[in-house]
N, C-alpha and C. Protein backbone atom coordinates (compact mmCIF):
# COMPACT_ATOMS: atom_id res chain seq x y z
N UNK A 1 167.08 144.68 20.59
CA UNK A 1 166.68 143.86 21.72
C UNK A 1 165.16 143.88 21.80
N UNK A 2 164.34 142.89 21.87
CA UNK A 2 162.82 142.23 22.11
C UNK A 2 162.63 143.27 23.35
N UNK A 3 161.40 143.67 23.10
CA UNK A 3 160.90 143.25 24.60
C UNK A 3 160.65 142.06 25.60
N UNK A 4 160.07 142.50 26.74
CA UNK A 4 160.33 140.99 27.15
C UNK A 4 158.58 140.14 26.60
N UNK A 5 159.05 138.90 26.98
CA UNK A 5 157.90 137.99 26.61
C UNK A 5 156.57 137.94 26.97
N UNK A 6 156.59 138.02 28.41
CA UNK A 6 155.54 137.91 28.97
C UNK A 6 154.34 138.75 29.04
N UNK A 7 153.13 138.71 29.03
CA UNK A 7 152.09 139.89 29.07
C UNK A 7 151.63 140.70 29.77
N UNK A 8 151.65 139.90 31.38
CA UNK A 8 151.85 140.92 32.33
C UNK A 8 152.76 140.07 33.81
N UNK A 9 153.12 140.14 34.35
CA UNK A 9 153.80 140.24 35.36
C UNK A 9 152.96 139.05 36.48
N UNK A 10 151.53 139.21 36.95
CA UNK A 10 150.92 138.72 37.20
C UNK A 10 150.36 137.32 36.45
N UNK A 11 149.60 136.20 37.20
CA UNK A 11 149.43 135.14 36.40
C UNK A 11 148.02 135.75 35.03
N UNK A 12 148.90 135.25 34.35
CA UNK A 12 147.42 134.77 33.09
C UNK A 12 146.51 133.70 32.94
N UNK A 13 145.40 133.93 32.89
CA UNK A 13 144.66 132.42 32.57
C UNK A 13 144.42 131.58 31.62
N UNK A 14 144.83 130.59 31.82
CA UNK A 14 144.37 130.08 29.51
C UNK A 14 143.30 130.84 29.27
N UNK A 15 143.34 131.26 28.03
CA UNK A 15 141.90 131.49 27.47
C UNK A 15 140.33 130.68 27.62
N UNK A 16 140.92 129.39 27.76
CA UNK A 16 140.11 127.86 27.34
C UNK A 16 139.22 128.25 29.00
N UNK A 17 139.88 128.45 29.73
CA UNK A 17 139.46 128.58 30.99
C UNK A 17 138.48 129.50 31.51
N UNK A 18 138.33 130.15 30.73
CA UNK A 18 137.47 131.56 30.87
C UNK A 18 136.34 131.65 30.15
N UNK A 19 135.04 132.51 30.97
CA UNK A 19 133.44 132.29 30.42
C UNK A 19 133.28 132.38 28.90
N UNK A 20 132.25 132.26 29.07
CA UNK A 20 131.71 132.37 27.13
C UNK A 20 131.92 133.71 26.81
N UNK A 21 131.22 134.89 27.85
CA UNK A 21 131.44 135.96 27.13
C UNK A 21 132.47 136.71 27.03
N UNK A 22 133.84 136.29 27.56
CA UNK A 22 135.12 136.81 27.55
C UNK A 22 135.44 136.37 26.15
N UNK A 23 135.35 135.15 25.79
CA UNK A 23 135.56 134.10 24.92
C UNK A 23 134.96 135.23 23.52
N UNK A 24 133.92 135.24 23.71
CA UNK A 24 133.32 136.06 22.33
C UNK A 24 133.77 137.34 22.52
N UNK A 25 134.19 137.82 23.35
CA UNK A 25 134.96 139.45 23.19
C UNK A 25 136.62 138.96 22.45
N UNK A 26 137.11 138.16 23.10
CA UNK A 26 138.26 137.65 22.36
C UNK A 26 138.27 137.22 21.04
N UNK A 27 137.23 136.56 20.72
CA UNK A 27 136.81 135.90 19.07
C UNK A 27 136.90 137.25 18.35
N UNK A 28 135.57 138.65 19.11
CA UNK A 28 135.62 139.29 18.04
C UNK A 28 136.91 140.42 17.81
N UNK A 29 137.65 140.50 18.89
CA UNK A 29 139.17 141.04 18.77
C UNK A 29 140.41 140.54 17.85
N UNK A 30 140.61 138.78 17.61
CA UNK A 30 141.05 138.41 16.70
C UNK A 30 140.33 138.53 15.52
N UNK A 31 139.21 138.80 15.17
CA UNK A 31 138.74 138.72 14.07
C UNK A 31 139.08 140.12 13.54
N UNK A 32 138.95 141.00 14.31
CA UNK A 32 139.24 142.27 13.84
C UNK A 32 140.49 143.06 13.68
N UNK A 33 141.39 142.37 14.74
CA UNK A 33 142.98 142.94 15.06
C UNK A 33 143.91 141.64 14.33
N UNK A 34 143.00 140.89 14.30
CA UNK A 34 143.83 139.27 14.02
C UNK A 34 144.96 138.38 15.60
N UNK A 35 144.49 139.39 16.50
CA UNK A 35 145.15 139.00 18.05
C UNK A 35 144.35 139.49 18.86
N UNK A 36 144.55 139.30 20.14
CA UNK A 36 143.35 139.26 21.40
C UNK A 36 144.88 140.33 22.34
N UNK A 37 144.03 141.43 21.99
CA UNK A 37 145.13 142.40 23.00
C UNK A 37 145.51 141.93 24.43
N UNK A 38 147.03 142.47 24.59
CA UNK A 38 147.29 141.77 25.76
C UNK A 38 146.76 142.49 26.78
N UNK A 39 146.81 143.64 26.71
CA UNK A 39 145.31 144.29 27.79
C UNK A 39 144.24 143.28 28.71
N UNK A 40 143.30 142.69 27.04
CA UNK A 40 142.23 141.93 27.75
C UNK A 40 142.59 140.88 28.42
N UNK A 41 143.87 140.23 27.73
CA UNK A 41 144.38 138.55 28.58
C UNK A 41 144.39 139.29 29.77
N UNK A 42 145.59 140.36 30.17
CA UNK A 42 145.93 140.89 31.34
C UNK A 42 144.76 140.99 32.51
N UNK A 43 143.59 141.48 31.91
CA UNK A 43 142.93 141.93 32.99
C UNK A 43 142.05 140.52 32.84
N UNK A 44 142.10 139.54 32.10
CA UNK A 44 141.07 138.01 32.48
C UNK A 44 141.70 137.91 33.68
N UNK A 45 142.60 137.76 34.59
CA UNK A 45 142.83 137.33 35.65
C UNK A 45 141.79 137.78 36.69
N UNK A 46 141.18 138.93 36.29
CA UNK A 46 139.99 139.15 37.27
C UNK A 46 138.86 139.44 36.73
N UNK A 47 138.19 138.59 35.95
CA UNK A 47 137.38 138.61 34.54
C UNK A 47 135.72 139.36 34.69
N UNK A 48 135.65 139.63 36.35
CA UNK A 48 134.60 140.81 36.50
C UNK A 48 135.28 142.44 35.99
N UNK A 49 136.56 142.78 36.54
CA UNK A 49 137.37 143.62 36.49
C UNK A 49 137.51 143.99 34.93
N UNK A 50 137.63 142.84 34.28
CA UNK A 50 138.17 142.68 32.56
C UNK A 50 136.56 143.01 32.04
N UNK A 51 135.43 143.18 32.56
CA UNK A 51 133.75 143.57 31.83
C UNK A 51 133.91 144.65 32.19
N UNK A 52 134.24 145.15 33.32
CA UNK A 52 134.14 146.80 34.24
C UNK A 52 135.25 147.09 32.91
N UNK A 53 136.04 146.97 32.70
CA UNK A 53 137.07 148.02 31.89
C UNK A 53 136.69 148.01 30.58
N UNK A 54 136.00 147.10 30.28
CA UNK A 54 136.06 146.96 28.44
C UNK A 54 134.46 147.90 28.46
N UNK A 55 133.64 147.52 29.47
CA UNK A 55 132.84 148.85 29.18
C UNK A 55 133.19 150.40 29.43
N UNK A 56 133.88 150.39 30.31
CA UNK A 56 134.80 152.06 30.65
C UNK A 56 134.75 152.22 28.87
N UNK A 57 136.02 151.37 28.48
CA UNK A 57 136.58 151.51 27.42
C UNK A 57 135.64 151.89 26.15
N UNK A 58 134.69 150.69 26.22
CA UNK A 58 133.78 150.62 25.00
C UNK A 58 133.50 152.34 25.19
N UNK A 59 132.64 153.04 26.60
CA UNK A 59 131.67 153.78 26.33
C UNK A 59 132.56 155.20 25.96
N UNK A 60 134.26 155.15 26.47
CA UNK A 60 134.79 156.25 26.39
C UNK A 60 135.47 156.27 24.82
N UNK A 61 135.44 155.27 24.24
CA UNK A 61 136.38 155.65 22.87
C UNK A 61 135.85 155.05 21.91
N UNK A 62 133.89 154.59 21.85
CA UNK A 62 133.25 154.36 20.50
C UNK A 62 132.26 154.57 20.59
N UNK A 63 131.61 155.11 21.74
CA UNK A 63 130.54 156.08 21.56
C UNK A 63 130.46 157.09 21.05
N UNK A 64 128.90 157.59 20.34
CA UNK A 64 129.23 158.47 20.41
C UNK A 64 129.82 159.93 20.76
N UNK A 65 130.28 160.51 20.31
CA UNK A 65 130.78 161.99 20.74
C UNK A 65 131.39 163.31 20.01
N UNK A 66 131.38 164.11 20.73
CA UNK A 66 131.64 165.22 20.15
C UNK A 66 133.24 165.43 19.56
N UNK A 67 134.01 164.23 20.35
CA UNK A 67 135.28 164.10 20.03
C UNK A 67 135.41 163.03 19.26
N UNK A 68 136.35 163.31 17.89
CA UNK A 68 136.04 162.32 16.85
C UNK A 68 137.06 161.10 17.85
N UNK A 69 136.95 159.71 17.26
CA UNK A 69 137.82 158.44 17.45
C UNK A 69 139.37 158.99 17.44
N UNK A 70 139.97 159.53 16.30
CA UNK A 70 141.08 160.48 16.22
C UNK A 70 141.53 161.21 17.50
N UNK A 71 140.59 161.88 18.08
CA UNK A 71 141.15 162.86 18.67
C UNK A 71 140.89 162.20 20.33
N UNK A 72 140.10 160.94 20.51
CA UNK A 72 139.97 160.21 21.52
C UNK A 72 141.40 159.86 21.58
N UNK A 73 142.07 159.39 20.42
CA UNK A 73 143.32 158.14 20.74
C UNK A 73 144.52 158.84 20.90
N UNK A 74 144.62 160.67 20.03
CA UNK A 74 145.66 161.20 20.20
C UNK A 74 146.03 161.17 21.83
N UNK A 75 144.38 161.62 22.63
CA UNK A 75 144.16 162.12 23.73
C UNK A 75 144.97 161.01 24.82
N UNK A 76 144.63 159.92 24.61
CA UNK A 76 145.08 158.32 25.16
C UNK A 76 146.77 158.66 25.05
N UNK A 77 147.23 158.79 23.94
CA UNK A 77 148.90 158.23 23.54
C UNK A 77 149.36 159.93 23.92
N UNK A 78 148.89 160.93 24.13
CA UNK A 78 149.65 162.29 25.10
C UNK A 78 149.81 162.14 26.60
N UNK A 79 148.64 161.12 27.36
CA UNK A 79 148.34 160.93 28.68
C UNK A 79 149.37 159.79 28.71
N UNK A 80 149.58 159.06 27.78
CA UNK A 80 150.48 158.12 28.19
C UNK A 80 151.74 158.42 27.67
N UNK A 81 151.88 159.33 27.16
CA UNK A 81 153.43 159.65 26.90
C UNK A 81 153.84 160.73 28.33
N UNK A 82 153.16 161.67 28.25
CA UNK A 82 153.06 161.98 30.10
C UNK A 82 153.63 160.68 31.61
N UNK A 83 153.33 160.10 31.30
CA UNK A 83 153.03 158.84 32.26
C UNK A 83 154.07 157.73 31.57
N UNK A 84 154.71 157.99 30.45
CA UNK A 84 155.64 156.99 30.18
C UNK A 84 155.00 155.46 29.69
N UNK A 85 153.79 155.25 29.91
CA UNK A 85 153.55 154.38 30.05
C UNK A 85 153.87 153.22 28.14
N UNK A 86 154.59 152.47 27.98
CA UNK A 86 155.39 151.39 27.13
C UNK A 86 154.08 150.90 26.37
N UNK A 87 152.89 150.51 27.34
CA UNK A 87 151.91 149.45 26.51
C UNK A 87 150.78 149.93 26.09
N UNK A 88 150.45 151.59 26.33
CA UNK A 88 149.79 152.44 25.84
C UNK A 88 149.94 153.50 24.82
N UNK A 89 151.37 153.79 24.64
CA UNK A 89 151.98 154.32 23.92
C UNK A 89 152.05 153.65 22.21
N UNK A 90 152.66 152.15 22.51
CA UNK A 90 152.39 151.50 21.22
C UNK A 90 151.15 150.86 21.02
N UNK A 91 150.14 150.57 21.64
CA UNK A 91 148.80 150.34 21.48
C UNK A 91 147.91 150.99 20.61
N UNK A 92 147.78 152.51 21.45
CA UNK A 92 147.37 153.89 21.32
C UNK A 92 148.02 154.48 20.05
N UNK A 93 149.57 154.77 20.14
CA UNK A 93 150.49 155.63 18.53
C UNK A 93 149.68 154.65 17.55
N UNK A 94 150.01 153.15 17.74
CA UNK A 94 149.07 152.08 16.07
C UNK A 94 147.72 152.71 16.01
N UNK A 95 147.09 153.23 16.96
CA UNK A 95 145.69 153.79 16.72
C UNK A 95 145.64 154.63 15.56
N UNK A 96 146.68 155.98 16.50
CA UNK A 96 146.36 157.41 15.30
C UNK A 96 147.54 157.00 14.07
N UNK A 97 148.18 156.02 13.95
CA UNK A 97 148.57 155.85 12.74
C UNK A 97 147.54 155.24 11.48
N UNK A 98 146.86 154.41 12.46
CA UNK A 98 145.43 153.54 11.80
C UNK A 98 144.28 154.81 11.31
N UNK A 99 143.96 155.78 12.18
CA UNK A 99 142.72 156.88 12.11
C UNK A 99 143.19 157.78 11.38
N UNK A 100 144.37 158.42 11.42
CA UNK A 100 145.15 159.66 10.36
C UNK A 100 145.80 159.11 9.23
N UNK A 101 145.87 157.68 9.26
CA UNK A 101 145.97 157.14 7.64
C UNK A 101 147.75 158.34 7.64
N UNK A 102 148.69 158.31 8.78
CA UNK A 102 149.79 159.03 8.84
C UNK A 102 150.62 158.24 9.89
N UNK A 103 151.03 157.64 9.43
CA UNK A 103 152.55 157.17 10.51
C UNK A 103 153.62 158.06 11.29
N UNK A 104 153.71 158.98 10.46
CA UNK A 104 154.39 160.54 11.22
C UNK A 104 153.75 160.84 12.15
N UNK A 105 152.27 161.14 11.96
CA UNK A 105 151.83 161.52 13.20
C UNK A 105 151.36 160.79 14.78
N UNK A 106 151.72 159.18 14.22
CA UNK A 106 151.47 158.36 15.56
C UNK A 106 152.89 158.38 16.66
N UNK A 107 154.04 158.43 15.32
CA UNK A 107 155.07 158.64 15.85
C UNK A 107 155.16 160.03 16.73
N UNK A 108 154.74 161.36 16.16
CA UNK A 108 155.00 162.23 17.05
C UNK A 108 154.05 162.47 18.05
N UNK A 109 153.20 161.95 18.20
CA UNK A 109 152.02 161.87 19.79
C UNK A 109 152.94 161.10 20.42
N UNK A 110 153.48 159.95 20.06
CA UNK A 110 154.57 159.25 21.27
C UNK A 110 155.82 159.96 21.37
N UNK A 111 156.43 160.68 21.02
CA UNK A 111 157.39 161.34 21.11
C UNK A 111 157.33 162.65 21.83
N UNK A 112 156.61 163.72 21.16
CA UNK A 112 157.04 165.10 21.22
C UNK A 112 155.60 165.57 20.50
N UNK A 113 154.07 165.06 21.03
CA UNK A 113 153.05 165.78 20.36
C UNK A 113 153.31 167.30 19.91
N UNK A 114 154.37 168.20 20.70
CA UNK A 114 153.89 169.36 20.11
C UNK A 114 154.70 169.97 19.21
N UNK A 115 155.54 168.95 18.51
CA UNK A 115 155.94 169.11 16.82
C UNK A 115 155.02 169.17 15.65
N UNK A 116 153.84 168.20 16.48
CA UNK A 116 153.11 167.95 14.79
C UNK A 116 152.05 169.23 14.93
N UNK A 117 151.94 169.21 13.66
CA UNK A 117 151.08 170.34 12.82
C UNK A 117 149.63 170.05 13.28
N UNK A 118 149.08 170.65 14.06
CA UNK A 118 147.66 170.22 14.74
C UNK A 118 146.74 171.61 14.58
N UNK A 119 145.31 171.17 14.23
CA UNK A 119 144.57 172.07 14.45
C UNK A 119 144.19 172.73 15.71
N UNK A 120 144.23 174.16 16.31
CA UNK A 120 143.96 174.62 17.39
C UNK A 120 142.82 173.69 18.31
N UNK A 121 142.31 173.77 17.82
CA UNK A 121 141.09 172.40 18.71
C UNK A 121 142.13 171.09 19.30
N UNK A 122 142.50 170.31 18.47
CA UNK A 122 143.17 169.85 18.78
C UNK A 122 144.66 169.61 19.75
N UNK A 123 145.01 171.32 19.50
CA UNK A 123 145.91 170.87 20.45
C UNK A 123 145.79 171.88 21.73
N UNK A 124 144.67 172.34 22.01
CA UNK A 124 144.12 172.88 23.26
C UNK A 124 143.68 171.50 23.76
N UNK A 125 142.93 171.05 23.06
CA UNK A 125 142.50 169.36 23.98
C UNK A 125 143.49 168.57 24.28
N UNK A 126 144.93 168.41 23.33
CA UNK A 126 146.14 168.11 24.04
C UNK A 126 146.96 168.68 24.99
N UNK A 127 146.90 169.84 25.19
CA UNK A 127 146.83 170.77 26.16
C UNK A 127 146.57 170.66 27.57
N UNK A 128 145.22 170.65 27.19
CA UNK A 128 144.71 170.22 28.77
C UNK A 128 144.67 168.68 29.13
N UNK A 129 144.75 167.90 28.48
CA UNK A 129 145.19 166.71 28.96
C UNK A 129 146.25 166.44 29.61
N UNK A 130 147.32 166.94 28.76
CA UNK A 130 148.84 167.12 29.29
C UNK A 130 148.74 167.50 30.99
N UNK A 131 148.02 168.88 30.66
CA UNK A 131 148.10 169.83 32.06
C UNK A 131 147.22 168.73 33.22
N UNK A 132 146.00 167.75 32.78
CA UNK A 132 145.32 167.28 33.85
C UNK A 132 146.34 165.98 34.66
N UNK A 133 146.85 165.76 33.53
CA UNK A 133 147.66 164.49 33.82
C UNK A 133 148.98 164.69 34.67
N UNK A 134 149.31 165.92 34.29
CA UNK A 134 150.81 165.94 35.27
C UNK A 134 151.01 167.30 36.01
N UNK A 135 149.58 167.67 36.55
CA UNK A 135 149.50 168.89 37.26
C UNK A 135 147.82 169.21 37.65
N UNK A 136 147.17 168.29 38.02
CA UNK A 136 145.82 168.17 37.71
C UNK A 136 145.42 169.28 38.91
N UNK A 137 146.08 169.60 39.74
CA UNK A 137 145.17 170.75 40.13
C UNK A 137 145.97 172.26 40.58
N UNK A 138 146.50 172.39 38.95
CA UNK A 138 145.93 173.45 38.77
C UNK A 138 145.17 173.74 37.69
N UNK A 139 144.17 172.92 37.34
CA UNK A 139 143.63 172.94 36.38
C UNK A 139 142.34 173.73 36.89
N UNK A 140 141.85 174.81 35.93
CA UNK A 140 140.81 175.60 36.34
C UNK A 140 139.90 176.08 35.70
N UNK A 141 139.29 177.24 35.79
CA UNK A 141 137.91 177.84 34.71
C UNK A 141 138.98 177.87 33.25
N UNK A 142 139.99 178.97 33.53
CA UNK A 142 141.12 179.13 32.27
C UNK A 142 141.36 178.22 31.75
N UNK A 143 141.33 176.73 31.95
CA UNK A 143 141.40 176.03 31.22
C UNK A 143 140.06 175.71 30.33
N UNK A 144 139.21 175.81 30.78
CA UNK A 144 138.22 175.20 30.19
C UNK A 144 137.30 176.17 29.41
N UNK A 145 138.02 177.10 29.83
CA UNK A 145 137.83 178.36 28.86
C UNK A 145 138.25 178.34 27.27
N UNK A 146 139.68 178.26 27.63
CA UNK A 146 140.70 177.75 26.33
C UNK A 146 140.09 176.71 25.27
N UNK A 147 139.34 175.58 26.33
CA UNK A 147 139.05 175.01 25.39
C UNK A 147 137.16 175.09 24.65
N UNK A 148 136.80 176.06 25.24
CA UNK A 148 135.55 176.72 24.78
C UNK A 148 135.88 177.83 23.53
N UNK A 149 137.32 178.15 23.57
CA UNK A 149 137.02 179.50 22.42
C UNK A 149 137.77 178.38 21.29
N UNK A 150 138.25 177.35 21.24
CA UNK A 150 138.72 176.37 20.28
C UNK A 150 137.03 175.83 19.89
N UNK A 151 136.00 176.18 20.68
CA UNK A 151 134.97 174.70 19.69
C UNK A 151 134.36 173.89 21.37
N UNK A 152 134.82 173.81 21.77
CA UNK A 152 134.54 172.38 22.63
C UNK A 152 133.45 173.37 23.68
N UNK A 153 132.05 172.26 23.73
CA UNK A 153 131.39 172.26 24.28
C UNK A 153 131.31 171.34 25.51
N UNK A 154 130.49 171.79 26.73
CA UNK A 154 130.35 171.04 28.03
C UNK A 154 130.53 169.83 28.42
N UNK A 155 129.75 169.44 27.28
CA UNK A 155 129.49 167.58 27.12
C UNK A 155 130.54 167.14 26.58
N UNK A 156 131.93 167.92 25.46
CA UNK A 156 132.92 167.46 25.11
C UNK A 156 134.01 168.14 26.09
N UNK A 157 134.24 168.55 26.77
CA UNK A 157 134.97 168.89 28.08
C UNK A 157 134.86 168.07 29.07
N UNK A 158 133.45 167.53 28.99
CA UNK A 158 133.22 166.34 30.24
C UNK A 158 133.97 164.91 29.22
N UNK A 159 133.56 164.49 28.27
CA UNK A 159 134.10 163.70 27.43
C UNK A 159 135.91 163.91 27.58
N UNK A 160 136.44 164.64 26.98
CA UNK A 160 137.73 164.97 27.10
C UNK A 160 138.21 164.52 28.75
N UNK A 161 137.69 165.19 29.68
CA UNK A 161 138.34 165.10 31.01
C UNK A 161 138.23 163.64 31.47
N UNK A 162 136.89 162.71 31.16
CA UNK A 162 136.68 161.12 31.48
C UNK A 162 138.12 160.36 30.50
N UNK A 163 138.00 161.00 29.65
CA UNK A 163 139.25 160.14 28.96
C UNK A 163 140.38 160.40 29.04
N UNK A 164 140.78 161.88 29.52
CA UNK A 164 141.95 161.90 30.34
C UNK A 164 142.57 160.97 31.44
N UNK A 165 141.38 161.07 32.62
CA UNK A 165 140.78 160.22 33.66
C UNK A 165 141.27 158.78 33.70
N UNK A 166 140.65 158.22 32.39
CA UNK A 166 140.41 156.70 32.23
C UNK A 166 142.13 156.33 31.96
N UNK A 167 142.84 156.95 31.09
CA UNK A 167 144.25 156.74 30.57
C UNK A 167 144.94 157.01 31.47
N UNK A 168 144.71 157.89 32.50
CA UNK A 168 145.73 157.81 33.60
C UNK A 168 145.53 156.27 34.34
N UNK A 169 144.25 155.94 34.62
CA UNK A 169 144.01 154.69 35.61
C UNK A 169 144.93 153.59 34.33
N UNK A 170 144.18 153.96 33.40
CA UNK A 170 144.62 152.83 32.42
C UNK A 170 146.41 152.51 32.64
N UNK A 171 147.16 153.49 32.46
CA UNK A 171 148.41 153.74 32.03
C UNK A 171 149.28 153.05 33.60
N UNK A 172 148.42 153.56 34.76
CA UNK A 172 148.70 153.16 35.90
C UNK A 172 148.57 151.72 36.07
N UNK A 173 147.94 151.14 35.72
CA UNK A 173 147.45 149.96 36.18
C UNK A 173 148.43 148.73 34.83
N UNK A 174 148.39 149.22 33.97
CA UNK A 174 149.86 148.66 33.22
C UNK A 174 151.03 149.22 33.45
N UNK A 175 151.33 149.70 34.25
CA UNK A 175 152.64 149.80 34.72
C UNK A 175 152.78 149.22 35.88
N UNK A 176 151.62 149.09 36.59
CA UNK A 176 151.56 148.43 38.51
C UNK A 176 151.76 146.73 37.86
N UNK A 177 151.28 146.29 36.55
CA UNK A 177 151.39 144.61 36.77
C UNK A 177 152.76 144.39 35.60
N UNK A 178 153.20 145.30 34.75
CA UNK A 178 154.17 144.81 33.97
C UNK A 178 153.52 144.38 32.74
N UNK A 179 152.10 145.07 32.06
CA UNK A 179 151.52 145.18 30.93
C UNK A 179 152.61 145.05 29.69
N UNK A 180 152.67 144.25 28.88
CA UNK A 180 153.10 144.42 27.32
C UNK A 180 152.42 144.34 26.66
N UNK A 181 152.75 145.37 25.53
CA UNK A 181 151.72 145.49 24.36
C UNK A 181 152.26 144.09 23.42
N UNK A 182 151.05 143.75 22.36
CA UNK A 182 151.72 142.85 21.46
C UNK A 182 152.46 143.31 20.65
N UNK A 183 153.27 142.68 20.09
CA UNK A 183 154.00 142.97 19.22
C UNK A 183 153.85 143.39 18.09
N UNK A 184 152.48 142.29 17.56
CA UNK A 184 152.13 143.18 16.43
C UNK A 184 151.63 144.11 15.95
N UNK A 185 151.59 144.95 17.36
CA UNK A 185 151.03 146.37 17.42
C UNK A 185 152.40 147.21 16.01
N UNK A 186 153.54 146.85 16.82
CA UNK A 186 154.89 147.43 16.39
C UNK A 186 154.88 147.80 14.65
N UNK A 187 154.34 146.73 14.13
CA UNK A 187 154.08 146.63 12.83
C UNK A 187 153.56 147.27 11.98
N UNK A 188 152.04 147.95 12.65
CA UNK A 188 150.91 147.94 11.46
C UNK A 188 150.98 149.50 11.18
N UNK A 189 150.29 149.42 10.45
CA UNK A 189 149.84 151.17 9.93
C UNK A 189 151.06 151.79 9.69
N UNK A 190 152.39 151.41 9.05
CA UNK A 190 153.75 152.05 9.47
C UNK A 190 153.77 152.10 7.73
């Protein structure tokens, strides 16, 4: 059985309808994905809202940082497997199947992250994501301890916790309008 059709729940706007610079964020998304994520259509309906998020986005998962791209997206598809969330899960899993050049392992971040074979760094930062996302206060020094004797420094603890942060709003806010991922997410990197 399909998912369902639609992208989000709420109205969409033609594309045709929308400024230049949405227009060239969309150009360079098909050029690169070969489709214009349903994310961005989703949030054109409020196309100040759709600049506020794609910079969140831009600055939390391709800037630089102390946390590689990898360990940004595992971080994304654990917060949203927490949260259930359908259009982050297959968005996010095509990520770390795309970055670990491993299909096993996109599959088990959406499933059951703590099957796969992870380096201690790694899965202390899955760790506390888990813990911020579905128990956020009791989160404390001990945590951030844990993730100081793994490696992770201040600026990547602050990094880690914003992108915890961002995937909860994210994960929330596609589930509040009825977000679908594209389809041809389903496909790639497999």
């Amino acid at each position: 059985m399909p998912q369902p059709d639609h992208i989000s729940a709420l109205p969409v706007p033609p594309v045709e309808t929308l400024d230049e610079d949405i227009h060239a964020v969309f150009a360079k998304a098909t050029e690169k994905l070969g489709f214009i994520p349903n994310v961005l259509r989703a949030y054109s309906f409020r196309p100040q809202k759709l600049r506020n998020f794609m910079a969140m986005y831009n600055e939390l998962m391709l800037a630089p940082s102390g946390l590689s791209k990898l360990e940004r997206e595992m971080v994304a598809v654990v917060v949203s497997s927490a949260n259930r969330c359908y259009y982050c899960l297959v968005a996010h899993g095509q990520a770390v199947r795309r970055l670990s050049g491993d299909p096993e392992l996109g599959e088990m971040m959406v499933m059951n992250w703590r099957v796969a074979k992870l380096e201690p760094r790694q899965r202390a930062m899955l760790e506390f994501a888990w813990k911020l996302t579905l128990t956020p206060y009791l989160v404390g020094d001990e945590d951030r301890a844990a993730l100081r004797a793994v490696g992770l420094g201040d600026e990547e603890i602050f990094d880690l916790s914003e992108t915890v942060a961002f995937f909860n709003l994210s994960n929330r806010m596609a589930s509040g309008v009825d977000m679908m991922p594209n389809r041809e997410y389903h496909k790639l990197d497999r």
